[in-house]
C-alpha atoms as a PDB file:
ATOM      1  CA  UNK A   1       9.906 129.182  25.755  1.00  0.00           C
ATOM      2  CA  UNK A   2      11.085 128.653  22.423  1.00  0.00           C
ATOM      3  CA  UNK A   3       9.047 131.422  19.614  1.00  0.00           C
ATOM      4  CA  UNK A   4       8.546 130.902  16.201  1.00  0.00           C
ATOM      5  CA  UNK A   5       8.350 132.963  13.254  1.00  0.00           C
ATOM      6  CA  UNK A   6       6.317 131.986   9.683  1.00  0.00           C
ATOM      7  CA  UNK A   7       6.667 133.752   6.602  1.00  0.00           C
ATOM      8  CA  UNK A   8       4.897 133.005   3.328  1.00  0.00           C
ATOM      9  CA  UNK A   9       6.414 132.738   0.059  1.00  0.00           C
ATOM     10  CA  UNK A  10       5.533 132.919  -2.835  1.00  0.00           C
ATOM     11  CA  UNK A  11       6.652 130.244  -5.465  1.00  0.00           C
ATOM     12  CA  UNK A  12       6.820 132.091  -9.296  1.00  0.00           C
ATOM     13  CA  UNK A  13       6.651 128.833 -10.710  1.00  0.00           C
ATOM     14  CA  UNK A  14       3.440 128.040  -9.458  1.00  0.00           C
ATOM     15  CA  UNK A  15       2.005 130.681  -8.568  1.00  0.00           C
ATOM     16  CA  UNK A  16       0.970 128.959  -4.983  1.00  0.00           C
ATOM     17  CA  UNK A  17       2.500 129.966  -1.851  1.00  0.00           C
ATOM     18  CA  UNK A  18       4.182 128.034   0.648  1.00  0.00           C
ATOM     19  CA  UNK A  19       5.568 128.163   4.313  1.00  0.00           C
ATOM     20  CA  UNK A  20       8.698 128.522   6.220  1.00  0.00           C
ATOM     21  CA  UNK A  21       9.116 128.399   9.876  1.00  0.00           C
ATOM     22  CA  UNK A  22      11.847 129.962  11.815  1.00  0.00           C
ATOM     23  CA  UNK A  23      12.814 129.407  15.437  1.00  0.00           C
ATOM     24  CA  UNK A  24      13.751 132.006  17.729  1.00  0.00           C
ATOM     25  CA  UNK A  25      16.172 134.763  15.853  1.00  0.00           C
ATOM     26  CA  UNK A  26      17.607 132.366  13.322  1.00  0.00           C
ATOM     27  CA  UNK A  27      18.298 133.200   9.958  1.00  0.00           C
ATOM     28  CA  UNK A  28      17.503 130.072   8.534  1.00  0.00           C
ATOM     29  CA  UNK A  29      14.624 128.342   8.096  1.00  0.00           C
ATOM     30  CA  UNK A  30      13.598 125.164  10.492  1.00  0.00           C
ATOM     31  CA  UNK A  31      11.255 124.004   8.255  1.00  0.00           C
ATOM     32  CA  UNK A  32      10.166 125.128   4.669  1.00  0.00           C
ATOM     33  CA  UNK A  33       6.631 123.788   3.495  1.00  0.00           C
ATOM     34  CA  UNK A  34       5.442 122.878  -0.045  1.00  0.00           C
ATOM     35  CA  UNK A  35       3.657 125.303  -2.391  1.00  0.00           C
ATOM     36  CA  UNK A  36       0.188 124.231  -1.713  1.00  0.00           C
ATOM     37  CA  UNK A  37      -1.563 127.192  -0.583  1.00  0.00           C
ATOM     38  CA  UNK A  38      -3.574 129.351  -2.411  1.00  0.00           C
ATOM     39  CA  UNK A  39      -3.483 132.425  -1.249  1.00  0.00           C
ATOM     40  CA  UNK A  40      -1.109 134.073   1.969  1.00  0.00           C
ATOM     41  CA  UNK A  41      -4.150 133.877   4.020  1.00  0.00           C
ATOM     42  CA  UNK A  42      -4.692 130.276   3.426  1.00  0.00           C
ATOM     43  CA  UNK A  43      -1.193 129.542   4.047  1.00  0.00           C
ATOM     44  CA  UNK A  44      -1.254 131.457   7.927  1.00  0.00           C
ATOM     45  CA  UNK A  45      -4.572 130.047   8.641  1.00  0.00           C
ATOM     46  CA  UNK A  46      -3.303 126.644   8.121  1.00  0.00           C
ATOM     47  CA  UNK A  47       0.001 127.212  10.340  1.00  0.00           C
ATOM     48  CA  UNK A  48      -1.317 128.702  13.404  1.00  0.00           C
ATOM     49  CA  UNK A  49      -4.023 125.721  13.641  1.00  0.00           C
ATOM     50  CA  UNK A  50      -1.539 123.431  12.960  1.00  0.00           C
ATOM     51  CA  UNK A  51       0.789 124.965  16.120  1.00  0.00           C
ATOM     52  CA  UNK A  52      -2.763 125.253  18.257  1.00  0.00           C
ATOM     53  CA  UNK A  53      -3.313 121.460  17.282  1.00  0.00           C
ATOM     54  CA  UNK A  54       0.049 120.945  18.315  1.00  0.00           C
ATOM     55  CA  UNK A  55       0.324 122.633  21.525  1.00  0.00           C
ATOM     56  CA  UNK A  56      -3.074 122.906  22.767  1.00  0.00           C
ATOM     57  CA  UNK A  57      -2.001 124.768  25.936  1.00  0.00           C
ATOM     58  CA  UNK A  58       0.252 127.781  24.706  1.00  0.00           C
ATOM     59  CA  UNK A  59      -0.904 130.860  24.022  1.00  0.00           C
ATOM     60  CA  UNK A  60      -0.715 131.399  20.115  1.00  0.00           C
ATOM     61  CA  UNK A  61      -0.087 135.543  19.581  1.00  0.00           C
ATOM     62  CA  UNK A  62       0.444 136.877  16.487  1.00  0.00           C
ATOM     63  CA  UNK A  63       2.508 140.116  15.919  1.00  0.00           C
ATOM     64  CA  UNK A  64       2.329 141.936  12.684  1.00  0.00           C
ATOM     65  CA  UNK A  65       4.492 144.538  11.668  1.00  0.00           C
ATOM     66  CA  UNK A  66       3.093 147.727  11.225  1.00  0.00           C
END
């Protein structure tokens, strides 16, 4: 089972933040979002309910670093 990674970013130009998704271990990104989100919050909310949307039956864990 393939895992995925997010990270938010923040863009200095517009003081928004966007999204990028990584798969597994790679270093580079698989997809990088646009700087529509408000807040970092915002921007993780939105990604896990798009990946629940999109697979309804996996579990969705989150691990944070500590």
């Amino acid at each position: 089972m393939a895992q995925f990674r997010i990270e938010t970013v923040l863009d200095r130009t517009t003081g928004r933040y966007y999204v990028e998704v990584y798969q597994d271990s790679e270093e580079i990104p698989l997809v990088v979002g646009k700087p529509i989100y408000m807040s970092h919050e915002h921007a993780m909310a939105d990604s896990v309910e798009i990946f629940k949307q999109a697979m309804p039956t996996q579990p969705i864990t989150a691990w944070r670093e500590k």
